[in-house]
Protein backbone atom coordinates (compact mmCIF):
# COMPACT_ATOMS: atom_id res chain seq x y z
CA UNK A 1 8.43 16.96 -2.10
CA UNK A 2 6.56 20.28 -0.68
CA UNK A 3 4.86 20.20 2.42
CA UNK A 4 2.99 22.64 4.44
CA UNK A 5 3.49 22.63 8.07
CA UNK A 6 0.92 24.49 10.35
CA UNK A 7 1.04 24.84 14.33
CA UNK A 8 1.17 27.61 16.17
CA UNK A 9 4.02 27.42 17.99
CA UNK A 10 6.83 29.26 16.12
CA UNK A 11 9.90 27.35 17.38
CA UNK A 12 8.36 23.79 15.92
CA UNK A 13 6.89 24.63 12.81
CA UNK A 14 10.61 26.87 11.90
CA UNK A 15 13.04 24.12 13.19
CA UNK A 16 10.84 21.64 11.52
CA UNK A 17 10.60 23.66 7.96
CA UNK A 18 14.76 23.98 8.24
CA UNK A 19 15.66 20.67 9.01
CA UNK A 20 13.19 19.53 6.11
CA UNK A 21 15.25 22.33 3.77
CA UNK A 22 18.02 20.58 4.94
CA UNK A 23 17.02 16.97 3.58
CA UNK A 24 16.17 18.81 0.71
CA UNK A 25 12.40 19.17 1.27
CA UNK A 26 10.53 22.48 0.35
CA UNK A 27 8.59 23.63 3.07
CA UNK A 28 5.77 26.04 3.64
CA UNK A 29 4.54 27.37 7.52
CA UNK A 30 1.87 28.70 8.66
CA UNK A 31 0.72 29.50 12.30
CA UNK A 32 -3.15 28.38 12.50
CA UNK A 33 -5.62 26.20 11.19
CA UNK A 34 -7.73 29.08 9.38
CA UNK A 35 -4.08 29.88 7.38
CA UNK A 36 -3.57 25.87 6.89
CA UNK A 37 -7.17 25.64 4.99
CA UNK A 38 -6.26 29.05 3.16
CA UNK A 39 -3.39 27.83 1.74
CA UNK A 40 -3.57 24.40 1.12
CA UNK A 41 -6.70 25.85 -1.22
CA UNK A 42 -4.53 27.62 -3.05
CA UNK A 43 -1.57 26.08 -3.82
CA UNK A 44 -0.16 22.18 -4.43
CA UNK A 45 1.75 20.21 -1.46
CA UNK A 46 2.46 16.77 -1.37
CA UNK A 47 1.96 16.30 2.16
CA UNK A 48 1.13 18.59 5.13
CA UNK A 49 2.06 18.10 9.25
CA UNK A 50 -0.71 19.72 11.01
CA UNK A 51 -0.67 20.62 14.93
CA UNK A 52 -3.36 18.82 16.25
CA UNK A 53 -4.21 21.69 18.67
CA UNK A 54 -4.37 25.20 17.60
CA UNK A 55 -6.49 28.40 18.29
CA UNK A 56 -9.48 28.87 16.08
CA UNK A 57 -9.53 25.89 13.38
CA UNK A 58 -7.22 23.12 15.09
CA UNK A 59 -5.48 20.36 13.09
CA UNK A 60 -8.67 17.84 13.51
CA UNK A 61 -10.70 20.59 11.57
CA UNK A 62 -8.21 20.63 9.04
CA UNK A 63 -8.18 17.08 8.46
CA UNK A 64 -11.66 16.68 8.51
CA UNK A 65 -11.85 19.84 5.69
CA UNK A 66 -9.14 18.13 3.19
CA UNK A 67 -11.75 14.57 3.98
CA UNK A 68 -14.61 16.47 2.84
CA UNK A 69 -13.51 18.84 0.24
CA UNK A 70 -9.86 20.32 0.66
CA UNK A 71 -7.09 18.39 -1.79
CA UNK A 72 -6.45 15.20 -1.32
CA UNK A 73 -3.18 14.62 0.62
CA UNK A 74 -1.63 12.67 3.47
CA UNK A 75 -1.76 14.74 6.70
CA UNK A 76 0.97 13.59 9.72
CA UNK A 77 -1.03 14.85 13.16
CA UNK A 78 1.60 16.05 15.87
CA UNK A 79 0.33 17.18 19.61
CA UNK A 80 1.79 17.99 22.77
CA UNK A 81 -1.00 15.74 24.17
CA UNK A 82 0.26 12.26 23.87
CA UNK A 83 -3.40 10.34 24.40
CA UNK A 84 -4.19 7.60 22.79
CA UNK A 85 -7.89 8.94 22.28
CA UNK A 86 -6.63 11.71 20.31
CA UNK A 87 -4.50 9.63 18.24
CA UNK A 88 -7.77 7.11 17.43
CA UNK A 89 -9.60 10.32 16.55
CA UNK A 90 -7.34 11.83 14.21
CA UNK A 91 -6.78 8.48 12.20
CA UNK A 92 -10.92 8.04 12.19
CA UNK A 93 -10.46 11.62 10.53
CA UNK A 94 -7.97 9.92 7.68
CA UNK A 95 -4.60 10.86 9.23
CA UNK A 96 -1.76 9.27 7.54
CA UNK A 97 0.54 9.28 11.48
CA UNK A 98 0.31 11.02 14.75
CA UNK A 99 3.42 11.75 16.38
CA UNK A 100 3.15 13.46 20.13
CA UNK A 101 6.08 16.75 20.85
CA UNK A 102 8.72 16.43 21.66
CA UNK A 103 9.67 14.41 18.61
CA UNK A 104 12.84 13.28 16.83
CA UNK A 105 12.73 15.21 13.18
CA UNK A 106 14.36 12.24 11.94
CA UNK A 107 11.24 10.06 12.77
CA UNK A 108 8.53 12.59 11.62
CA UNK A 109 10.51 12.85 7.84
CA UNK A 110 10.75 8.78 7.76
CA UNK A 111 6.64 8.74 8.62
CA UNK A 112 5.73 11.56 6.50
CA UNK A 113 7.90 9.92 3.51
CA UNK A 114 6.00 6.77 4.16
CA UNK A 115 2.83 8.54 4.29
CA UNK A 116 3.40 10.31 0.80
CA UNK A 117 4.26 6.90 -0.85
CA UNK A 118 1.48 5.30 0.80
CA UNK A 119 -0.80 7.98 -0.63
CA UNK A 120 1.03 7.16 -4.00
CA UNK A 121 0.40 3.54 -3.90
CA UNK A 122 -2.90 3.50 -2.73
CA UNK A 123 -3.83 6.37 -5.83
CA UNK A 124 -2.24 3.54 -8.39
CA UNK A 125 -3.53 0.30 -7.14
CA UNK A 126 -7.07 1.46 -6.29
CA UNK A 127 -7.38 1.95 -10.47
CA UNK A 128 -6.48 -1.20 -10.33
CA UNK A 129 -8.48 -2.60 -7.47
CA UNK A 130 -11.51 -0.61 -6.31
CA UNK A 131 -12.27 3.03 -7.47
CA UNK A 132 -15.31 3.50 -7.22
CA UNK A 133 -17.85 4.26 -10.10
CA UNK A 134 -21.60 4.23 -10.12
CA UNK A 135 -21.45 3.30 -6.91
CA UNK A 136 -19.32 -0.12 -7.36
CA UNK A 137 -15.72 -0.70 -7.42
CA UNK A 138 -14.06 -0.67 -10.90
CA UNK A 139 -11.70 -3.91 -9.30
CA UNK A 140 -15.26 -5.77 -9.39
CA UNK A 141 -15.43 -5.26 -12.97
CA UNK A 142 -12.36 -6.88 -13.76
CA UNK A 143 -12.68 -9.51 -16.82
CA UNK A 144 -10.06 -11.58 -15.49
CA UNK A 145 -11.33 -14.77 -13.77
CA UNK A 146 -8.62 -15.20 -11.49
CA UNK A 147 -9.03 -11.00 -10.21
CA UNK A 148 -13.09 -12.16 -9.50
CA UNK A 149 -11.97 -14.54 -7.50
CA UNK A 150 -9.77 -11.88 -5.40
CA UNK A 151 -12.94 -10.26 -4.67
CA UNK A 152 -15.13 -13.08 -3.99
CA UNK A 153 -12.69 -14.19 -1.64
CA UNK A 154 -12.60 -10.38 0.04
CA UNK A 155 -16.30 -10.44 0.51
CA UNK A 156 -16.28 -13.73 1.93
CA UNK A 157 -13.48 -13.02 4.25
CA UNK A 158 -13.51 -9.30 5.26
CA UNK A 159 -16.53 -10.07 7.92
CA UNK A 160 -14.82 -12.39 9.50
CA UNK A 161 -11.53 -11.46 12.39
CA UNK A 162 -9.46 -13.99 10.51
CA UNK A 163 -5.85 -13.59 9.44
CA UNK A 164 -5.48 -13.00 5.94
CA UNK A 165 -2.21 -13.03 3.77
CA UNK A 166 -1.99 -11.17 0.64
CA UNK A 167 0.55 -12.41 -1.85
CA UNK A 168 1.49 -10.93 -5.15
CA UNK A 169 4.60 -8.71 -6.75
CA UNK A 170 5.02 -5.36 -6.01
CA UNK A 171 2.72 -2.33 -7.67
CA UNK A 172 -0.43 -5.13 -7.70
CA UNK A 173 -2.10 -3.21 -5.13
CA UNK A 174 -1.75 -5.04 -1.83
CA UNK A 175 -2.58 -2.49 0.46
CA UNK A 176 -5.51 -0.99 -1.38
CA UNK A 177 -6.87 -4.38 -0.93
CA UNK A 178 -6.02 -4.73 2.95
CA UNK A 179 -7.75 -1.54 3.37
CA UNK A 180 -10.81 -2.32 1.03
CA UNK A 181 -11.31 -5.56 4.03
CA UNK A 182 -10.88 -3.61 6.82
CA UNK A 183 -13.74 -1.37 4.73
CA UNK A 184 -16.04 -4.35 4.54
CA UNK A 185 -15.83 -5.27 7.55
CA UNK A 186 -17.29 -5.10 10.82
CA UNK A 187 -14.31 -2.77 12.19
CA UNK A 188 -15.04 -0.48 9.18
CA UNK A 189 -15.62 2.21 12.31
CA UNK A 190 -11.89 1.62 14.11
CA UNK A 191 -8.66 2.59 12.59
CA UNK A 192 -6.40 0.65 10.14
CA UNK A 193 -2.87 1.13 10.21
CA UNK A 194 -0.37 0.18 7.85
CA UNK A 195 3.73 -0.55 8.26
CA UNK A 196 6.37 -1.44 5.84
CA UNK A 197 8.46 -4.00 7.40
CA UNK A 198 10.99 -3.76 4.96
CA UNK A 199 11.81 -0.35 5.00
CA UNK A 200 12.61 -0.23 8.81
CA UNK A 201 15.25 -1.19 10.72
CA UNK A 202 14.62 -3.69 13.33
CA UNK A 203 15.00 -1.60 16.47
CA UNK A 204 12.72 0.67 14.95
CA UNK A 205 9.93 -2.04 14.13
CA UNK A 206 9.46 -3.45 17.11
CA UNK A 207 9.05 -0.09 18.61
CA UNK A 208 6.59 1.25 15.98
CA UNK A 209 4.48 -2.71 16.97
CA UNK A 210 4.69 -2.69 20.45
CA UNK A 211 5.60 0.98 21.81
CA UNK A 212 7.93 2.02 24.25
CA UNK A 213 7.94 3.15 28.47
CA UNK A 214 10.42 6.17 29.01
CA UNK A 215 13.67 5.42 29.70
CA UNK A 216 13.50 1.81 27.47
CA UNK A 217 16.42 3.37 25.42
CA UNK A 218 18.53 6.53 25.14
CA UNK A 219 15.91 8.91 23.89
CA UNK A 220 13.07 7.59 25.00
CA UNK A 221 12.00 10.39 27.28
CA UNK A 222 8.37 9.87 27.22
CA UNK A 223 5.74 6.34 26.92
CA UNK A 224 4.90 5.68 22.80
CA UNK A 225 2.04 3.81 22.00
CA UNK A 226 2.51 1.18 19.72
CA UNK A 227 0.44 0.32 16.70
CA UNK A 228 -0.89 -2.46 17.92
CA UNK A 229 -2.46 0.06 20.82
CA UNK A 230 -3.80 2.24 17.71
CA UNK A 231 -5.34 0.06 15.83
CA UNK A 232 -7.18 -1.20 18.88
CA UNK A 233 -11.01 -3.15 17.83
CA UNK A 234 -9.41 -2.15 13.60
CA UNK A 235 -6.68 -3.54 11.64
CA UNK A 236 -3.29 -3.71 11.27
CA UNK A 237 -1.56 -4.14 8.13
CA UNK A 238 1.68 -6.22 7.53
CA UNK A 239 3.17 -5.37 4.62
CA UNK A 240 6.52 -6.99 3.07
CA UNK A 241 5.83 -9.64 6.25
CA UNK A 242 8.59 -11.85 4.38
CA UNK A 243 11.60 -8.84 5.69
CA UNK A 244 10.49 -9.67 9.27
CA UNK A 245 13.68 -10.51 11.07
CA UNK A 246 13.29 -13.81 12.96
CA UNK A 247 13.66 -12.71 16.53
CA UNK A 248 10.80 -10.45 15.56
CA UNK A 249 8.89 -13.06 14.06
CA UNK A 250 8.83 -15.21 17.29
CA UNK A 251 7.50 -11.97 18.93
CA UNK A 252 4.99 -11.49 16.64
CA UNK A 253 3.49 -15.06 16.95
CA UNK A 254 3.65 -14.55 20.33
CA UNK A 255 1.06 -11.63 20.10
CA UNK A 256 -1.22 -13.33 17.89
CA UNK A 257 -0.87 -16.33 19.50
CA UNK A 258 -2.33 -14.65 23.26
CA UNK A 259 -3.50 -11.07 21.79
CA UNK A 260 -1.53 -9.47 24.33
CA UNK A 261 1.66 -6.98 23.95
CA UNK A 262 4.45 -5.75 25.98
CA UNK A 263 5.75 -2.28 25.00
CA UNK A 264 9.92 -2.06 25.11
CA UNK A 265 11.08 -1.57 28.34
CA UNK A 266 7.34 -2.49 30.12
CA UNK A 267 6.78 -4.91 32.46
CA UNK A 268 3.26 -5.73 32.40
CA UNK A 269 1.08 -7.76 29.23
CA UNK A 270 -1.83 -5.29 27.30
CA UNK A 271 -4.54 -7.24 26.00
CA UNK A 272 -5.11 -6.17 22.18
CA UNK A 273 -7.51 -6.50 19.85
CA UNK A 274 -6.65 -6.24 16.21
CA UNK A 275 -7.49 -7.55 12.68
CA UNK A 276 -3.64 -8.78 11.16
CA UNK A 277 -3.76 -8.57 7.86
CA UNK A 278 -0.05 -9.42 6.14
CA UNK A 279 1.35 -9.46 2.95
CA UNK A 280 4.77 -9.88 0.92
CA UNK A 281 6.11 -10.48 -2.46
CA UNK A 282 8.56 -13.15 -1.36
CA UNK A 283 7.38 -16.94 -1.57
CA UNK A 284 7.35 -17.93 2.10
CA UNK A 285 6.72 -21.73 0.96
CA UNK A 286 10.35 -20.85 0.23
CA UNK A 287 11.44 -18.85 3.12
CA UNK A 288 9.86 -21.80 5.42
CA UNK A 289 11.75 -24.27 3.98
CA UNK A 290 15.00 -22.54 4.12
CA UNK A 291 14.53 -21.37 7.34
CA UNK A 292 14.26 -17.99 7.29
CA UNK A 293 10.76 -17.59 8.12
CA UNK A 294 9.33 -19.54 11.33
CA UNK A 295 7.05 -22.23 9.99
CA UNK A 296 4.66 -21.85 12.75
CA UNK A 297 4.06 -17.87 12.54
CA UNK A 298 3.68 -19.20 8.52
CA UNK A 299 0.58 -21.24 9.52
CA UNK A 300 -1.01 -18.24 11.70
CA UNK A 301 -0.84 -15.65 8.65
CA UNK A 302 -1.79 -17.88 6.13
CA UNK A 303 -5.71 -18.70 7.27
CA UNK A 304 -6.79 -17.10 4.34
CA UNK A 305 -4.43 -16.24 1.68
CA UNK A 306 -5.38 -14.08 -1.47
CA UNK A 307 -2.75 -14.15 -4.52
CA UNK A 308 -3.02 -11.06 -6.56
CA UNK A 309 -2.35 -11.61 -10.38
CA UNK A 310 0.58 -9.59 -11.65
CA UNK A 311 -0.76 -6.99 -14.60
CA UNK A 312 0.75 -8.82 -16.85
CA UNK A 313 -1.66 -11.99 -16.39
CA UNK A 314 -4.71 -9.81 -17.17
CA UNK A 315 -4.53 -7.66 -19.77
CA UNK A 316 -8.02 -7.66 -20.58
CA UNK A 317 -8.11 -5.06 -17.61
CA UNK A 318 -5.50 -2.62 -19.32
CA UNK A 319 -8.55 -0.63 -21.00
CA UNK A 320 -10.47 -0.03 -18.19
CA UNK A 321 -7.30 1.28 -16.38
CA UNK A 322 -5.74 2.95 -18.99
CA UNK A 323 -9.13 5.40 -18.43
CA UNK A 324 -8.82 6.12 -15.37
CA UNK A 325 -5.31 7.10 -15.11
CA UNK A 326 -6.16 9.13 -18.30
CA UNK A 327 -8.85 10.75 -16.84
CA UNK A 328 -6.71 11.25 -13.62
CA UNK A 329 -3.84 12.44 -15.32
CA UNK A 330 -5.47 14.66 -17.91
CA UNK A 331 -7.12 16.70 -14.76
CA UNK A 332 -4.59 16.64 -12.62
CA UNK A 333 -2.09 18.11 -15.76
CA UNK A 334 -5.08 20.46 -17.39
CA UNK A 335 -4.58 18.47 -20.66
CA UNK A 336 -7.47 17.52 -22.82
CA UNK A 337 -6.80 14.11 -24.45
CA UNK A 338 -9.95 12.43 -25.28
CA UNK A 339 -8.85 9.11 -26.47
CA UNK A 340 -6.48 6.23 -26.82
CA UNK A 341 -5.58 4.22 -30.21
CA UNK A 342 -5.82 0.86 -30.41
CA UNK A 343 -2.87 0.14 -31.40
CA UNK A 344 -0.85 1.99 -28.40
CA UNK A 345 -3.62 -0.39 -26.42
CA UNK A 346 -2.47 -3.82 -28.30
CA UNK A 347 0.76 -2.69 -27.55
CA UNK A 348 -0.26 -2.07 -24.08
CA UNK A 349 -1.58 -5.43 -23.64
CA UNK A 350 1.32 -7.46 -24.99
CA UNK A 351 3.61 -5.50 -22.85
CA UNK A 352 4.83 -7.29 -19.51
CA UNK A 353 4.72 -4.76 -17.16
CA UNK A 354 7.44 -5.75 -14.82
CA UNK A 355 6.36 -2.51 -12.58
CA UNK A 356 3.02 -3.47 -12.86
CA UNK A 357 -0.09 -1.02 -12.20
CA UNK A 358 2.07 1.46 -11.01
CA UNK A 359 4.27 1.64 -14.11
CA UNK A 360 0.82 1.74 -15.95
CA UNK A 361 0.48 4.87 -14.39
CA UNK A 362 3.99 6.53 -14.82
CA UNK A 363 3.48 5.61 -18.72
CA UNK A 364 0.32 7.80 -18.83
CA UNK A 365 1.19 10.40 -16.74
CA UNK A 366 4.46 10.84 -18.71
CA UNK A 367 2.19 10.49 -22.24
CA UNK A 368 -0.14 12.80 -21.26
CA UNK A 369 2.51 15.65 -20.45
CA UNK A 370 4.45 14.89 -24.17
CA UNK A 371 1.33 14.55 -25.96
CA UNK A 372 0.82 17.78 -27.78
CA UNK A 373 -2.86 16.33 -29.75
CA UNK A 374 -5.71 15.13 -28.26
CA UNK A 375 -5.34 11.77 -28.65
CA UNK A 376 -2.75 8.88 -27.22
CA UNK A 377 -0.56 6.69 -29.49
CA UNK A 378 1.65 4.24 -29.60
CA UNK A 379 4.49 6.51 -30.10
CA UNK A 380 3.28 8.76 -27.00
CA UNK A 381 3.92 5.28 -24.25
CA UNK A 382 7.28 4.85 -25.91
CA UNK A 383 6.96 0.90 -25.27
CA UNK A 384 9.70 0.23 -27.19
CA UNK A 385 11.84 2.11 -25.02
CA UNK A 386 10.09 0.06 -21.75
CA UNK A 387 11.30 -3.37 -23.30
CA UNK A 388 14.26 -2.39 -23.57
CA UNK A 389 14.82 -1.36 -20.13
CA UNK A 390 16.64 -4.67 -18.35
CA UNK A 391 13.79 -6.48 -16.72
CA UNK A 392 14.62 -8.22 -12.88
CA UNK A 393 15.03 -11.43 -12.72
CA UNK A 394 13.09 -12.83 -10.20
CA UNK A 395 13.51 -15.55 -8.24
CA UNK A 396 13.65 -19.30 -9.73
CA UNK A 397 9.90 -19.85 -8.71
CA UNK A 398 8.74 -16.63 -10.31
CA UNK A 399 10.71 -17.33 -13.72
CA UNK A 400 8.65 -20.76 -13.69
CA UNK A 401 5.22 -19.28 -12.70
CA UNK A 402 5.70 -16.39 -15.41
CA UNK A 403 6.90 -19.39 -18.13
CA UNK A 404 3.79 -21.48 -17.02
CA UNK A 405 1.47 -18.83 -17.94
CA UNK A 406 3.34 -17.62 -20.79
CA UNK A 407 2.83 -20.81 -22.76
CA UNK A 408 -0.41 -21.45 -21.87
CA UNK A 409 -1.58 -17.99 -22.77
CA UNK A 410 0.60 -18.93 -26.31
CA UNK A 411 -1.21 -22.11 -26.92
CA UNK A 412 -4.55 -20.61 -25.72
CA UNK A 413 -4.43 -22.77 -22.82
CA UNK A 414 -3.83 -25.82 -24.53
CA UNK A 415 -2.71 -27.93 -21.48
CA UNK A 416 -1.01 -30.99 -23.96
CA UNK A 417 0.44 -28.20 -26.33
CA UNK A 418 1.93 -26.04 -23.66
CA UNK A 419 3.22 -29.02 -21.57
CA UNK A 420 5.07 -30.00 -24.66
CA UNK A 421 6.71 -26.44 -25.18
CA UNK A 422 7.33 -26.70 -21.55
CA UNK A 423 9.08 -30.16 -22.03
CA UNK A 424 6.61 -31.42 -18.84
CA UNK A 425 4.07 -34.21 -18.92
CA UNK A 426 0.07 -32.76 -18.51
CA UNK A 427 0.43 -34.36 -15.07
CA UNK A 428 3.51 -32.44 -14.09
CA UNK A 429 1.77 -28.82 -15.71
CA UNK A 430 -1.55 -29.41 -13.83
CA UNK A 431 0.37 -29.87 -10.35
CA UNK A 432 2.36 -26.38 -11.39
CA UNK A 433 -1.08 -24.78 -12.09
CA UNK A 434 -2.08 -25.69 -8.56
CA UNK A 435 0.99 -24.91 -6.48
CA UNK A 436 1.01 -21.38 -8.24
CA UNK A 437 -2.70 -20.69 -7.13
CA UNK A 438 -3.73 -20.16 -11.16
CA UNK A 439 -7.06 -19.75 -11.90
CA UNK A 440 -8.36 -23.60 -12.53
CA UNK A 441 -11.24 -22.44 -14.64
CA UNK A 442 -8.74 -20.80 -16.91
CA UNK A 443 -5.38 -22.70 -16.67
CA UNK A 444 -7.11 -26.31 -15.66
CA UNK A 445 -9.36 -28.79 -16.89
């Protein structure tokens, strides 16, 4: 990873740029906002951390220039100036964190790494969901019945303030869609803020949720804002909700429950007012039922739940895809590949994907660098190679929801014919088609 770091006081940006060295990050400094826009013109970064306050060009202007027409990277704000206006502002500008001085290094690498994959993410899925083109979003295009549905069920849901859980396996595109509602709707203007709940310890979620006083804990030497407090009148985003630990979960229900917080170590309640919008891989039916997710927080999440179809269960959408990534790819890489065979896209489509969108991607960006023609074939995704690789397992629900649609698909959803592969009655096959949220159009009568 190569970042650029910009603020003008020397001691941060050089402790900074050697303790990222250390982790083994490569970083670049400069000491303004004028040298910041210079050189993130120039040359490629992953990520940049950008003083928010600096003579001539501060951060904000920075921000704001990589927004309008600088590259297209995630940008960690850091200030002296902990207020919670200038926080708001700089996420209204499209930054990734904001993290006030003095800070721990150790928190600004974890944000900034979860910034870059963010960024990552959101480049994959939105091919998958909503990149725009013509002035519509490619996801709205989709052929698959069950992905129209997805987005009727966005546009009926986004301008409302209810909950909404997002369900689906990983690389589907879960957050692209969170923040394509929070787009839609009617706190478009306010920020939207997203955490991984199962990348975090517990000490450090509930402190990222509800914020801190000084003195809560050894370190805590000034008052953090939570993101609850950030995302005031926008939307906060859940993600992985299912890795919630329990005595977390009973806080959380707690805040949607009387939209109020108390920050670790505080003694008074905050009134909030925030969008939730969750979502997990893991089947919480599951969870509920064994107990390790609270039944009642369950109910509050699940007001409006979208399932997003694995790639796998829409292939008709691979083409469409496989262009944009190629057209991404090919500019990004200076190559000038103009088409793809069908075979390598009959391949494509009879391939499971067990990585989804975003190992879509990885197999075209790694084609495109191989290929030395003009044109993409089988030979250049290596597929063969991709079935091969040991697939995981799953749990036992996802094993039957995958066989389900696998002999249907087979039988060209013949429900009598693929009941009697499956060794079910029709009865028994329609009930699966309904507790796995298929598409009844397709999979029922």
């Amino acid at each position: 990873m190569r970042v650029l770091i910009a603020d003008d006081e020397p001691n941060i940006r050089n402790s900074v740029a050697e303790y990222f060295k250390l982790e083994g990050i490569e970083a670049r400094t400069v000491e303004n906002g004028e040298a910041a826009r210079r050189v993130l013109a120039e040359e490629a970064f992953d990520a940049a951390v950008l003083d928010l306050r600096m003579p001539g060009i501060d951060g904000l202007a920075v921000l704001e220039w990589t927004r309008a027409e600088g590259p297209s990277l995630p940008v960690v704000m850091i200030s002296a100036h902990g207020e919670v206006r200038d926080a708001v502002r700089a996420m209204k500008l499209g930054a990734a964190d904001y993290l006030v001085k003095p800070f721990d290094p150790d928190e600004l690498l974890l944000r900034l790494k979860q910034a870059v994959e963010a960024h990552r993410l959101r480049r994959t899925a939105a091919a998958s969901s909503f990149s725009e083109e013509s002035g519509r979003h490619r996801g709205e295009e989709s052929r698959n019945v069950a992905m129209q549905k997805v987005y009727e069920l966005v546009r009926k849901a986004a301008p409302t303030d209810s909950t909404i859980l997002i369900t689906g396996e990983s690389g589907t595109g879960k957050e692209v869609l969170a923040r394509r509602i929070h787009t839609v709707s009617r706190r478009s203007q306010a920020p939207f803020w997203a955490v991984n709940l199962g990348g975090l310890p517990e000490t450090l979620i509930e402190s990222e949720l509800f914020g801190y006083e000084r003195g809560a804990f050894t370190g805590a030497d000034r008052r953090k804002e939570g993101m609850f407090e950030l995302a005031s009148s926008g939307t906060l985003f859940l993600d992985e909700i299912g890795d919630m630990p329990l005595p977390l979960q009973v806080k959380l229900l707690r805040v949607i429950q009387e939209r109020k917080i108390q920050r670790l170590g505080g003694t008074g309640l905050l009134p909030v007012d925030v969008r939730i919008v969750a979502a997990t891989h893991r089947d919480l039916d599951v969870m509920v039922r064994e107990g390790s997710f609270r039944e009642d927080l369950y109910y509050r999440l699940n007001v409006i739940r979208i399932h997003l179809p694995a790639l796998r269960e829409r292939p008709e959408d691979i083409p469409g895809l496989l262009r944009h990534f190629l057209n991404t790819v090919a500019e990004r890489t200076g190559k000038h590949i103009t088409a793809v065979t069908s075979e390598a896209i009959q391949a494509l489509k009879e391939y499971t994907f067990p990585g989804n969108v975003r190992e879509l991607e990885n197999m075209v960006e790694r084609a495109v660098i191989l290929c030395e023609g003009d044109e993409l074939g089988e030979r250049n995704f290596d597929i063969h190679a991709a079935k091969m690789r040991p697939e995981p397992r799953g749990t036992l629900e996802q094993l039957e929801r995958e066989a389900v649609v696998a002999a249907l698909q087979r039988h060209e959803y013949n429900k009598t014919r693929a009941a009697e592969e499956l060794g079910v009655t029709r009865k028994t096959l329609f009930n699966k088609i309904r507790h796995y949220e298929l598409d009844t159009n397709t999979y029922g009568d």
